[in-house]
PDB file of N, CA and C in Angstrom:
ATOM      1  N   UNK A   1      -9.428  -7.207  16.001  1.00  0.00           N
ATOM      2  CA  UNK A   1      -8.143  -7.122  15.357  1.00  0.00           C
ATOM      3  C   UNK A   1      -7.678  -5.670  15.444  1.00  0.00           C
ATOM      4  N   UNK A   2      -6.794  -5.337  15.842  1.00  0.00           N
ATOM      5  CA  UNK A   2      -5.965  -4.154  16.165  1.00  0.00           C
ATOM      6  C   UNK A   2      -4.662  -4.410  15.635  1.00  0.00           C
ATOM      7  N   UNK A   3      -4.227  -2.983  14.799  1.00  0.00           N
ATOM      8  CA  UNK A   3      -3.341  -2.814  14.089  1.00  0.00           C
ATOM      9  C   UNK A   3      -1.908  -2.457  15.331  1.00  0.00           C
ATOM     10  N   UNK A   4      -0.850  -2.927  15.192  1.00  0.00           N
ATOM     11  CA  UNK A   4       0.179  -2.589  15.844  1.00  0.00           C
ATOM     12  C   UNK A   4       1.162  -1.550  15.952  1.00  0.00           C
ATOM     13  N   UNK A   5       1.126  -1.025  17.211  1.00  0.00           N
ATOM     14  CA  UNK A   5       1.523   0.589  17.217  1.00  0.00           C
ATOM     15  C   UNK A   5       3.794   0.399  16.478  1.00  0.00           C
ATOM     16  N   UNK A   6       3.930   1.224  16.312  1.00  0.00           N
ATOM     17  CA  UNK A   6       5.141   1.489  15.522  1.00  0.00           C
ATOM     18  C   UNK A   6       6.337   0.429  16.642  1.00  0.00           C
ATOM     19  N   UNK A   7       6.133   0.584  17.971  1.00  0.00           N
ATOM     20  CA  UNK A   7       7.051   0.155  19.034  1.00  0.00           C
ATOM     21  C   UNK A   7       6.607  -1.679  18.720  1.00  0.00           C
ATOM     22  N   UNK A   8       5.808  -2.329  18.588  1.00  0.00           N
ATOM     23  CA  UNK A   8       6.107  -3.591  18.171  1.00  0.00           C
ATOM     24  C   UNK A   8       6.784  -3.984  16.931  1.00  0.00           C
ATOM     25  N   UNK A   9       7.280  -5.110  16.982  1.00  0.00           N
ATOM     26  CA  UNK A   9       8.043  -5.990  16.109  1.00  0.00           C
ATOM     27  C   UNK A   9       7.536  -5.612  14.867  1.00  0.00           C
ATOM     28  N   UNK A  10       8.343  -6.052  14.252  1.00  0.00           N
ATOM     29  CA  UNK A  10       7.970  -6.450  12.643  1.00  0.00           C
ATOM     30  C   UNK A  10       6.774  -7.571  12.187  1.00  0.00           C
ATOM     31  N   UNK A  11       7.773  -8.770  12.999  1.00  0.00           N
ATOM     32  CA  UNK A  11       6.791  -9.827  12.837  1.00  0.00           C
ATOM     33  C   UNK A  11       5.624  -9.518  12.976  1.00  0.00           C
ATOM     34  N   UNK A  12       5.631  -8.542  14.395  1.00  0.00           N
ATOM     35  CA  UNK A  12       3.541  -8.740  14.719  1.00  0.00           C
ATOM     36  C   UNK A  12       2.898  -7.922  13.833  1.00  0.00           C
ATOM     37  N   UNK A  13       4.148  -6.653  12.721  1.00  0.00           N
ATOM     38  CA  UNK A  13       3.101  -5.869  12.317  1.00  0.00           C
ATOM     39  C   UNK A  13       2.876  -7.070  10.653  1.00  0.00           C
ATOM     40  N   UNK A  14       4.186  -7.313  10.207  1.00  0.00           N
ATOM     41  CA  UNK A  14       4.017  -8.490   9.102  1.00  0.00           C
ATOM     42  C   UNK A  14       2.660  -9.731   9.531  1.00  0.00           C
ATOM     43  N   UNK A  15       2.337 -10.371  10.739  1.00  0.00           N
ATOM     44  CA  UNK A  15       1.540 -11.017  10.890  1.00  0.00           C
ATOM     45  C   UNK A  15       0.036 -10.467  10.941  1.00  0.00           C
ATOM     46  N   UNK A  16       0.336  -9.086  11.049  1.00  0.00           N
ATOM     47  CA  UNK A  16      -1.493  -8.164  11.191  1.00  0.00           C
ATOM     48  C   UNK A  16      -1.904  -8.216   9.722  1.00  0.00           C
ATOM     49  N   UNK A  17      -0.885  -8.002   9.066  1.00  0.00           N
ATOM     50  CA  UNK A  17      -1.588  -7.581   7.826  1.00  0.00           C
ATOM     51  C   UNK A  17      -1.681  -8.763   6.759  1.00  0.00           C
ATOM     52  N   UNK A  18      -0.534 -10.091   7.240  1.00  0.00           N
ATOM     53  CA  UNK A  18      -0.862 -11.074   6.557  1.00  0.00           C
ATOM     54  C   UNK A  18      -2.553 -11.731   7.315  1.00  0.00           C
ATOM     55  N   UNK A  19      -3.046 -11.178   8.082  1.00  0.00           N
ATOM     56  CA  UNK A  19      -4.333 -11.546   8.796  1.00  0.00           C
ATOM     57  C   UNK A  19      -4.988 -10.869   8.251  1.00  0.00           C
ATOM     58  N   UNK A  20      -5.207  -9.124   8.148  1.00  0.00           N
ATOM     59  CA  UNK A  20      -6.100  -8.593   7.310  1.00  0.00           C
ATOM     60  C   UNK A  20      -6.288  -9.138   5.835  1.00  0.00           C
ATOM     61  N   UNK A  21      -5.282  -9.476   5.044  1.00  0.00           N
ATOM     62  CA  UNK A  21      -4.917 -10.159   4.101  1.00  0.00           C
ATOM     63  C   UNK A  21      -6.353 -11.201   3.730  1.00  0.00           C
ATOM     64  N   UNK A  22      -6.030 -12.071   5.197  1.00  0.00           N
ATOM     65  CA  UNK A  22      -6.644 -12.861   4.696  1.00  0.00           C
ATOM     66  C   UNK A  22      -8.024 -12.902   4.947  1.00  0.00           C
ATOM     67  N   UNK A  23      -8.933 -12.249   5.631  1.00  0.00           N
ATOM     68  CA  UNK A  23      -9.812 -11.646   6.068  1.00  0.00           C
ATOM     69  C   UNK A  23     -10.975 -10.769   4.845  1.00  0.00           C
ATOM     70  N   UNK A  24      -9.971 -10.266   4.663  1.00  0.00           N
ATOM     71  CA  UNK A  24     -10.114  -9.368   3.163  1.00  0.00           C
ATOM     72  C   UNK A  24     -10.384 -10.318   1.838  1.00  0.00           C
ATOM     73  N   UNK A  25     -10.076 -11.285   1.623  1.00  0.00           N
ATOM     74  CA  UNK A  25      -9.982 -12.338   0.678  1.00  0.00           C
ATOM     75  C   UNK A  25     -11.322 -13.223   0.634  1.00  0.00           C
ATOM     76  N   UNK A  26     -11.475 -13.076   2.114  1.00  0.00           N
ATOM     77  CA  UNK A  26     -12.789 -14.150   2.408  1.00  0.00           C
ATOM     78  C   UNK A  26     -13.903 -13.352   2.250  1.00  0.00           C
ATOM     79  N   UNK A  27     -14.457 -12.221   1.940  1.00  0.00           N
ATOM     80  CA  UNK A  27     -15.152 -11.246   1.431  1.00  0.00           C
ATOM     81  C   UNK A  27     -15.531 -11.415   0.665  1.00  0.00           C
ATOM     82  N   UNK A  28     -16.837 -11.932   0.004  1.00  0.00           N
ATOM     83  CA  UNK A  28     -16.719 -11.785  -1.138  1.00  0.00           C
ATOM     84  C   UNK A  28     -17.298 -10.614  -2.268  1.00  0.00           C
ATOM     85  N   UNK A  29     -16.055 -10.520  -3.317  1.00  0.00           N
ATOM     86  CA  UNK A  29     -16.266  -9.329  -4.295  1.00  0.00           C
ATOM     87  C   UNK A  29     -17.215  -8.396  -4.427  1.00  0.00           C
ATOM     88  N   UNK A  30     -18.223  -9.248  -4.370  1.00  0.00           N
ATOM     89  CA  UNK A  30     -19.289  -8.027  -4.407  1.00  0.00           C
ATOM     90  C   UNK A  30     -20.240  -7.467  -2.697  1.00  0.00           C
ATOM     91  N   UNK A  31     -19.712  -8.161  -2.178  1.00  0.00           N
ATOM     92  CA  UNK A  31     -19.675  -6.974  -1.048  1.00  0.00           C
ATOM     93  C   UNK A  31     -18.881  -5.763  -1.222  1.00  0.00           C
ATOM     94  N   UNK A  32     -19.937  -4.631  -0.150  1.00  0.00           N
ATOM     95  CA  UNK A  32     -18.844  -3.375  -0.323  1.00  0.00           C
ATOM     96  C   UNK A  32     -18.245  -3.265   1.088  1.00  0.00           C
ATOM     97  N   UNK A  33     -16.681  -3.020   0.776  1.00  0.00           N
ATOM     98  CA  UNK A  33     -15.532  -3.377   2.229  1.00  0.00           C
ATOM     99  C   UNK A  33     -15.303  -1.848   2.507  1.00  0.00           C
ATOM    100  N   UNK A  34     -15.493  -1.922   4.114  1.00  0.00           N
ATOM    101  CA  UNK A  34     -14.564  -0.607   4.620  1.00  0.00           C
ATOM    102  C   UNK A  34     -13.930  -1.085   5.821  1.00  0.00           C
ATOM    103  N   UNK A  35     -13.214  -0.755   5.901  1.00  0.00           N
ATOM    104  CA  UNK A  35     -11.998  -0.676   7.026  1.00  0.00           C
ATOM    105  C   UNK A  35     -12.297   0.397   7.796  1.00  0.00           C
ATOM    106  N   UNK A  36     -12.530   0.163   9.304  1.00  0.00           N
ATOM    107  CA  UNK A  36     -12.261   1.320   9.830  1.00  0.00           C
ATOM    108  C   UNK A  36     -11.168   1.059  11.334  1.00  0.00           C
ATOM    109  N   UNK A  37     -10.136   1.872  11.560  1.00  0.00           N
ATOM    110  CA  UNK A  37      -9.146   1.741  12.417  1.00  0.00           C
ATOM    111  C   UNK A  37      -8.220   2.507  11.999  1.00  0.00           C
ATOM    112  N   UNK A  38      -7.461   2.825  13.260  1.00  0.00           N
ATOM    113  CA  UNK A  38      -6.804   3.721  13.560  1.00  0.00           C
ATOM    114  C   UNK A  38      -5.323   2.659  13.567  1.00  0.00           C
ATOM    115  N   UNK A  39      -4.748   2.833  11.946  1.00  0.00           N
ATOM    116  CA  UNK A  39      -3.930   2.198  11.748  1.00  0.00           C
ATOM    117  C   UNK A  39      -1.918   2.737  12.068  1.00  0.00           C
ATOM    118  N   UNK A  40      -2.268   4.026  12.930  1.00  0.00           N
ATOM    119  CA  UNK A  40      -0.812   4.324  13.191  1.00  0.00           C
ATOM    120  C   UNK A  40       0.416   4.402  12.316  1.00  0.00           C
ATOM    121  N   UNK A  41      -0.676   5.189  11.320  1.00  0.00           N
ATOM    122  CA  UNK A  41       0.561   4.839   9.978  1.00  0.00           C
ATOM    123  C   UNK A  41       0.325   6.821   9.809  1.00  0.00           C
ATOM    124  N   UNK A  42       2.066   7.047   9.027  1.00  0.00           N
ATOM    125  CA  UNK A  42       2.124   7.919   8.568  1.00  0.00           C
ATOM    126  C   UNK A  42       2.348   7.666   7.181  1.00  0.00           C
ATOM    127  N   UNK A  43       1.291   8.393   6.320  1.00  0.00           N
ATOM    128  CA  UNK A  43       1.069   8.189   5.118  1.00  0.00           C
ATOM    129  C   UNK A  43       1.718   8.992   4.358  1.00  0.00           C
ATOM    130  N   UNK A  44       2.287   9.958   4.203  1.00  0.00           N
ATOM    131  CA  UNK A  44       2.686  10.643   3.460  1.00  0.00           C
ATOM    132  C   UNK A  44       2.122  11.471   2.691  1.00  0.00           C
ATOM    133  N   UNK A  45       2.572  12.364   1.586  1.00  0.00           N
ATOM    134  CA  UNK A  45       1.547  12.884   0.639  1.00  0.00           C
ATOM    135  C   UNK A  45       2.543  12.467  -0.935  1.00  0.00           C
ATOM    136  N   UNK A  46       2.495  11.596  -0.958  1.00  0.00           N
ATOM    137  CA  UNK A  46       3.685  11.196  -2.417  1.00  0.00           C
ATOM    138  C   UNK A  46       2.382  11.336  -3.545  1.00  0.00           C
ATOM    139  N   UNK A  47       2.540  12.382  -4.907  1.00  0.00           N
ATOM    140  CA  UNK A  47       1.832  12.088  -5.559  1.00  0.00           C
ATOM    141  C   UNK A  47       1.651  10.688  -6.421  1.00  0.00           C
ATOM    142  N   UNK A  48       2.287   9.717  -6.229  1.00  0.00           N
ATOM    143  CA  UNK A  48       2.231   8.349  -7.017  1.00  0.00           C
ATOM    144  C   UNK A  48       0.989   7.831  -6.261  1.00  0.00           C
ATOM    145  N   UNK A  49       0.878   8.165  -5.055  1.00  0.00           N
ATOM    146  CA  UNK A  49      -0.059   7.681  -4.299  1.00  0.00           C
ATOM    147  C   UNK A  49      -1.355   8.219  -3.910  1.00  0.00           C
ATOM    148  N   UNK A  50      -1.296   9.767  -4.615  1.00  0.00           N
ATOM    149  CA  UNK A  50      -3.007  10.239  -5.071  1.00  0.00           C
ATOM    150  C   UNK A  50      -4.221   9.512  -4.981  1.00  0.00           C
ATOM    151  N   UNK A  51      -4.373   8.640  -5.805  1.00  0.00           N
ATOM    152  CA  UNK A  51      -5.425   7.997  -5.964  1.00  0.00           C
ATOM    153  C   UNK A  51      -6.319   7.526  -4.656  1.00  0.00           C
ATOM    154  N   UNK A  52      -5.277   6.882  -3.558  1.00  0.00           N
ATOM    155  CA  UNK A  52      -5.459   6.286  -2.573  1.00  0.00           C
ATOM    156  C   UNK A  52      -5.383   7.039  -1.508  1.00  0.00           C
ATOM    157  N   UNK A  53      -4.435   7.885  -1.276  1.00  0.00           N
ATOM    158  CA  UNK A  53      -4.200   8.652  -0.876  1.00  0.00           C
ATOM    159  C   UNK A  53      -4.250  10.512  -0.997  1.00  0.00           C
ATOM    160  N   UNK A  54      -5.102  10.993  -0.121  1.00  0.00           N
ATOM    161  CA  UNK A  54      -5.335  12.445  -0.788  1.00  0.00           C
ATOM    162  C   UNK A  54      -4.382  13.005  -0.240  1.00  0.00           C
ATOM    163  N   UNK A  55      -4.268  14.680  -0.760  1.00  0.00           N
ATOM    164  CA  UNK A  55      -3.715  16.004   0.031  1.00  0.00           C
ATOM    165  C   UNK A  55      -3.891  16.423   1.051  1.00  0.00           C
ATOM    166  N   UNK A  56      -4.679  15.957   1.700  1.00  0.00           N
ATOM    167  CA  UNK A  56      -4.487  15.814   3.074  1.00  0.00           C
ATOM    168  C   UNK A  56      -4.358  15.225   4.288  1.00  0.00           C
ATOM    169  N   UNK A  57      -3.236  14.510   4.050  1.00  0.00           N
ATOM    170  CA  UNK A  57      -2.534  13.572   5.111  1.00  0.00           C
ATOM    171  C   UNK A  57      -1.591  14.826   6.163  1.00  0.00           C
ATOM    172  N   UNK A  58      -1.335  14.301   6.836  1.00  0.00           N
ATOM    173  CA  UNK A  58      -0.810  15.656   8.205  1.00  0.00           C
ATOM    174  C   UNK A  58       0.714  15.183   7.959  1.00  0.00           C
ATOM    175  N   UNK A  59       1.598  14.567   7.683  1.00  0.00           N
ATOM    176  CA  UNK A  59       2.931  13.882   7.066  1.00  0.00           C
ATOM    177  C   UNK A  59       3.016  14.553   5.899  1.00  0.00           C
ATOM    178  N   UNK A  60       3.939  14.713   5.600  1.00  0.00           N
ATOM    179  CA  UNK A  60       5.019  15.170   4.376  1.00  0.00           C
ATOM    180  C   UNK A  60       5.589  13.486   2.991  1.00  0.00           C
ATOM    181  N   UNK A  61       6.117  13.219   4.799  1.00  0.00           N
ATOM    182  CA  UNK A  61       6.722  11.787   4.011  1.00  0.00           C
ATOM    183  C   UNK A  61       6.336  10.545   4.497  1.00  0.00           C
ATOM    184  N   UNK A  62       6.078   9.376   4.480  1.00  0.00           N
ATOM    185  CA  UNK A  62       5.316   8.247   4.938  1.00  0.00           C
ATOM    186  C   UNK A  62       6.408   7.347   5.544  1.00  0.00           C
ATOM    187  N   UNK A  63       6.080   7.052   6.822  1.00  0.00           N
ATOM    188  CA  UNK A  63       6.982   6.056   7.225  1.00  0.00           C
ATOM    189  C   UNK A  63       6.986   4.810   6.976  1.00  0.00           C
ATOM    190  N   UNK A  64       5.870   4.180   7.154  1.00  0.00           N
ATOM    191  CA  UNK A  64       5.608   2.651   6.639  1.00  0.00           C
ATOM    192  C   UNK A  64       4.501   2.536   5.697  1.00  0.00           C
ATOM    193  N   UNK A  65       4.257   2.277   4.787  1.00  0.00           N
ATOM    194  CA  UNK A  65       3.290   2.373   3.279  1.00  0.00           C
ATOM    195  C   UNK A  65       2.973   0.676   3.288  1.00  0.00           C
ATOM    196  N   UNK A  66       2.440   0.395   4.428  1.00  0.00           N
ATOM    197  CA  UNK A  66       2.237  -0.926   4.185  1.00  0.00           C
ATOM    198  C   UNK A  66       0.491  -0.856   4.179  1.00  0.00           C
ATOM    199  N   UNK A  67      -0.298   0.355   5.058  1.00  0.00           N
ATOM    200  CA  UNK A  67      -1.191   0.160   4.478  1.00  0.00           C
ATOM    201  C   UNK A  67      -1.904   0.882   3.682  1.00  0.00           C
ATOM    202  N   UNK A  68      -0.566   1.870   2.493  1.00  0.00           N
ATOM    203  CA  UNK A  68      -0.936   2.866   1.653  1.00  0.00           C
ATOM    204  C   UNK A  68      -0.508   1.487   0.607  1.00  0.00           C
ATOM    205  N   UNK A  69      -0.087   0.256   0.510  1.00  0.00           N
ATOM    206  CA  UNK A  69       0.403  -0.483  -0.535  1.00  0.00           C
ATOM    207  C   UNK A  69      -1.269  -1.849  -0.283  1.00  0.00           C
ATOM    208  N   UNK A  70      -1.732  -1.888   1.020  1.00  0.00           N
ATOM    209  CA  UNK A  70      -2.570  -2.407   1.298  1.00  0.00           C
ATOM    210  C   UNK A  70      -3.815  -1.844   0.314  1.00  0.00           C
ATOM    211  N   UNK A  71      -4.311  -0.704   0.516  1.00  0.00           N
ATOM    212  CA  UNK A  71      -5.221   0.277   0.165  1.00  0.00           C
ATOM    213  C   UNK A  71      -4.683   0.114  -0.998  1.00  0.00           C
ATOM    214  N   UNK A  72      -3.712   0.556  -1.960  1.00  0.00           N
ATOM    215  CA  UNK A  72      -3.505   0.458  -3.567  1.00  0.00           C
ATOM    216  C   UNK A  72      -4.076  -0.968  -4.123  1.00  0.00           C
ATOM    217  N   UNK A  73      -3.367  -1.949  -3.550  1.00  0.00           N
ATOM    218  CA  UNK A  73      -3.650  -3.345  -4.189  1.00  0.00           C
ATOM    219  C   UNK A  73      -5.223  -3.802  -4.386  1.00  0.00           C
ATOM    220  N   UNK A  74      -5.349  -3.586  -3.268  1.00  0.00           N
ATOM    221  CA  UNK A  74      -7.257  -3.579  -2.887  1.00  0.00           C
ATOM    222  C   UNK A  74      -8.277  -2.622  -3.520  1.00  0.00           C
ATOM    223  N   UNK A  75      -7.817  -1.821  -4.384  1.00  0.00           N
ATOM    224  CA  UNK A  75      -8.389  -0.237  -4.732  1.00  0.00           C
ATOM    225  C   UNK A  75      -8.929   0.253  -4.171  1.00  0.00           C
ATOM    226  N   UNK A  76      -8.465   0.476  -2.676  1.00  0.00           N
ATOM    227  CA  UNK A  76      -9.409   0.993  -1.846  1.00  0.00           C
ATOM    228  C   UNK A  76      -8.817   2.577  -1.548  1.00  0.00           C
ATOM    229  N   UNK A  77      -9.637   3.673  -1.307  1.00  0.00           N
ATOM    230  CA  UNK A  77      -9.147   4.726  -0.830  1.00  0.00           C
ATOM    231  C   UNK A  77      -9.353   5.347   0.794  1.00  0.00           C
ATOM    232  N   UNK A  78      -8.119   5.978   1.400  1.00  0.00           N
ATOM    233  CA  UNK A  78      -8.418   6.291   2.527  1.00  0.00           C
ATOM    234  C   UNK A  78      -8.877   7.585   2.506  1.00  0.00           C
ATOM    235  N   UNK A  79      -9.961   7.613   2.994  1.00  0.00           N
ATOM    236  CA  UNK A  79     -11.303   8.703   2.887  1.00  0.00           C
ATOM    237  C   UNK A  79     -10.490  10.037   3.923  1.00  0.00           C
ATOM    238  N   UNK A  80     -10.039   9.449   5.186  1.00  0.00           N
ATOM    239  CA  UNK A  80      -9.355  10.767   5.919  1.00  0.00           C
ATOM    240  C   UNK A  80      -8.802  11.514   5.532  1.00  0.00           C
ATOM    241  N   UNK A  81      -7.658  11.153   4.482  1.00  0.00           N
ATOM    242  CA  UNK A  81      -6.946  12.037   3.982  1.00  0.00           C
ATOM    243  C   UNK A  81      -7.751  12.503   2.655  1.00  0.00           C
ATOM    244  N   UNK A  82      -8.921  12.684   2.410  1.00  0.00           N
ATOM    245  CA  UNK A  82      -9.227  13.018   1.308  1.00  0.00           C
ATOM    246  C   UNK A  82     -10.428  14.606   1.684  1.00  0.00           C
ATOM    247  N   UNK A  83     -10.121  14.811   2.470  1.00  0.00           N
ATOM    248  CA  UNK A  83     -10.940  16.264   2.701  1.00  0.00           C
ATOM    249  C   UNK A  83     -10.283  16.887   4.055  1.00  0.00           C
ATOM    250  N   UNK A  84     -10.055  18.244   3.714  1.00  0.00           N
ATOM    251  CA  UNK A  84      -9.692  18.926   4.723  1.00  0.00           C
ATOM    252  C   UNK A  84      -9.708  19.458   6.161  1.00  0.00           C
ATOM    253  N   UNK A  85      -9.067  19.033   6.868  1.00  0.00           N
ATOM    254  CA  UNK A  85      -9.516  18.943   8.343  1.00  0.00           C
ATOM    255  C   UNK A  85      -8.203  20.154   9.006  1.00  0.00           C
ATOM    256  N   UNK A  86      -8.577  20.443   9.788  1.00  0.00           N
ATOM    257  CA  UNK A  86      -7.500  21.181  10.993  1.00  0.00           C
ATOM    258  C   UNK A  86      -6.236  20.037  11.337  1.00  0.00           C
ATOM    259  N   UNK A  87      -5.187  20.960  11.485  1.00  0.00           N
ATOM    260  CA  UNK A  87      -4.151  19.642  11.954  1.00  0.00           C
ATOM    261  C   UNK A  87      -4.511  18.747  12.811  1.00  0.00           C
ATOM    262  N   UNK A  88      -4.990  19.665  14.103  1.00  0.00           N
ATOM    263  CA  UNK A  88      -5.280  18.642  15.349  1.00  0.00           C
ATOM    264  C   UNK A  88      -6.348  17.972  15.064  1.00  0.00           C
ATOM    265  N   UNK A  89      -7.242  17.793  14.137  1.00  0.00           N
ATOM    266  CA  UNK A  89      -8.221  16.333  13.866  1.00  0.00           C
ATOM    267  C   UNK A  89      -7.109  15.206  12.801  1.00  0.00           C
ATOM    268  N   UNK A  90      -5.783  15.550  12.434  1.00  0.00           N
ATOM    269  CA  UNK A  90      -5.563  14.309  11.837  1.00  0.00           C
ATOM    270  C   UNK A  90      -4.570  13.633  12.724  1.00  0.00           C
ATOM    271  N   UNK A  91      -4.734  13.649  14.062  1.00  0.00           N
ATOM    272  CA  UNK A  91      -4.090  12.630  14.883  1.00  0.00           C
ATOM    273  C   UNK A  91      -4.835  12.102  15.727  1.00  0.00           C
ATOM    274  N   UNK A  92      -4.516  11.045  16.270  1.00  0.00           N
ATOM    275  CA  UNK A  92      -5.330  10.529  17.458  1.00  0.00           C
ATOM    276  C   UNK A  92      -4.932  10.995  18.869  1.00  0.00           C
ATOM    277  N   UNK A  93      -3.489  11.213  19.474  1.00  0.00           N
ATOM    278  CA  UNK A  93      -3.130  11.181  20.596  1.00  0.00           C
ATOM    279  C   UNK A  93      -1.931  12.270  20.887  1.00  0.00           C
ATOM    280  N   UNK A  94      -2.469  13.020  22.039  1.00  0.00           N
ATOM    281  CA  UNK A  94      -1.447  14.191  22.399  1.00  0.00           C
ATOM    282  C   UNK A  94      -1.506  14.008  24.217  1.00  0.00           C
ATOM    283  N   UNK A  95      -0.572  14.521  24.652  1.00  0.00           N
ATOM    284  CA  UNK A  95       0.256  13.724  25.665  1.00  0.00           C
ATOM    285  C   UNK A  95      -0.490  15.199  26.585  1.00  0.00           C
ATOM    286  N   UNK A  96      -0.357  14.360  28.221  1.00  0.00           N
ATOM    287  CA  UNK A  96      -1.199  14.950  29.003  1.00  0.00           C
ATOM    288  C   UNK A  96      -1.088  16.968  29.242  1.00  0.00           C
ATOM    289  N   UNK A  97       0.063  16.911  28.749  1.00  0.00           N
ATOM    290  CA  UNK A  97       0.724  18.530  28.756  1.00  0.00           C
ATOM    291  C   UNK A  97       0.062  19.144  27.842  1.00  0.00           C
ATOM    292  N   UNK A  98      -0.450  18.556  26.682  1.00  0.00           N
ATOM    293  CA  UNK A  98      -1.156  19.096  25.425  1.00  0.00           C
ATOM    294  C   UNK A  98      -0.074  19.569  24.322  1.00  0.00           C
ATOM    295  N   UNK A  99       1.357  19.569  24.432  1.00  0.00           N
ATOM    296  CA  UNK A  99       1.931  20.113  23.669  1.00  0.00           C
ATOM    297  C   UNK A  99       2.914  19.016  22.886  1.00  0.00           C
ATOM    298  N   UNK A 100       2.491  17.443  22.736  1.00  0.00           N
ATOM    299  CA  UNK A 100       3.252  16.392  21.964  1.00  0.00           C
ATOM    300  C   UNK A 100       2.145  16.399  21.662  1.00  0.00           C
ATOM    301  N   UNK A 101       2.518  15.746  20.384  1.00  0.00           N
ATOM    302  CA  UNK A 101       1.459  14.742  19.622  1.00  0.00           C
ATOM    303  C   UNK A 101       2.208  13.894  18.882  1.00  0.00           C
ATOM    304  N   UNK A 102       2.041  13.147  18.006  1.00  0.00           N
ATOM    305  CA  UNK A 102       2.212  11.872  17.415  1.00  0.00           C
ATOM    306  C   UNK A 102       3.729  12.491  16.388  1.00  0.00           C
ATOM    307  N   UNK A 103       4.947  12.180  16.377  1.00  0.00           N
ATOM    308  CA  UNK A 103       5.724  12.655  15.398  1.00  0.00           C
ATOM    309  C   UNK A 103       5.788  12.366  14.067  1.00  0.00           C
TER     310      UNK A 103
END
């Protein structure tokens, strides 16, 4: 299962996560869940979203919070943004010139 980069639909990204959804459900409780993937999300740093989200996300402002609203509901926290890294470790992909990276 692979999360859908920003350039697909809605639907497919609404259908990923109604799949993680349900995936997540079939777990049961007392297992301990981690997620790991490179979900193409810009998270933001909104303090409402602390908990789940730390101070160090590489974003200012979050574009899609579907899986910063994923991670809240679930009480789960995303560990990346929660300790300090160099800019260039909080992206995945920079373009063959070396001078893009992810906007």
């Amino acid at each position: 299962m692979y999360a859908p980069s920003k350039e697909k639909s809605d639907d497919s990204k609404y259908s990923f996560y109604e799949e993680l959804e349900q995936v997540f459900h079939h777990v049961p409780k007392y297992h301990m869940k981690i997620l790991l993937e490179d979900f193409h999300a810009k998270l933001g740093k909104e303090n409402i979203f602390k908990p789940t989200v730390g101070n160090e996300s590489l974003h200012l402002v979050p574009i899609d919070n579907r899986i910063v609203n994923f991670a809240t509901t679930k009480n789960l926290v995303i560990k990346s943004t929660m300790f300090p890294h160099q800019n260039i470790r909080k992206y995945t992909w920079t373009s063959s010139d070396g001078k893009t990276q992810p906007d």
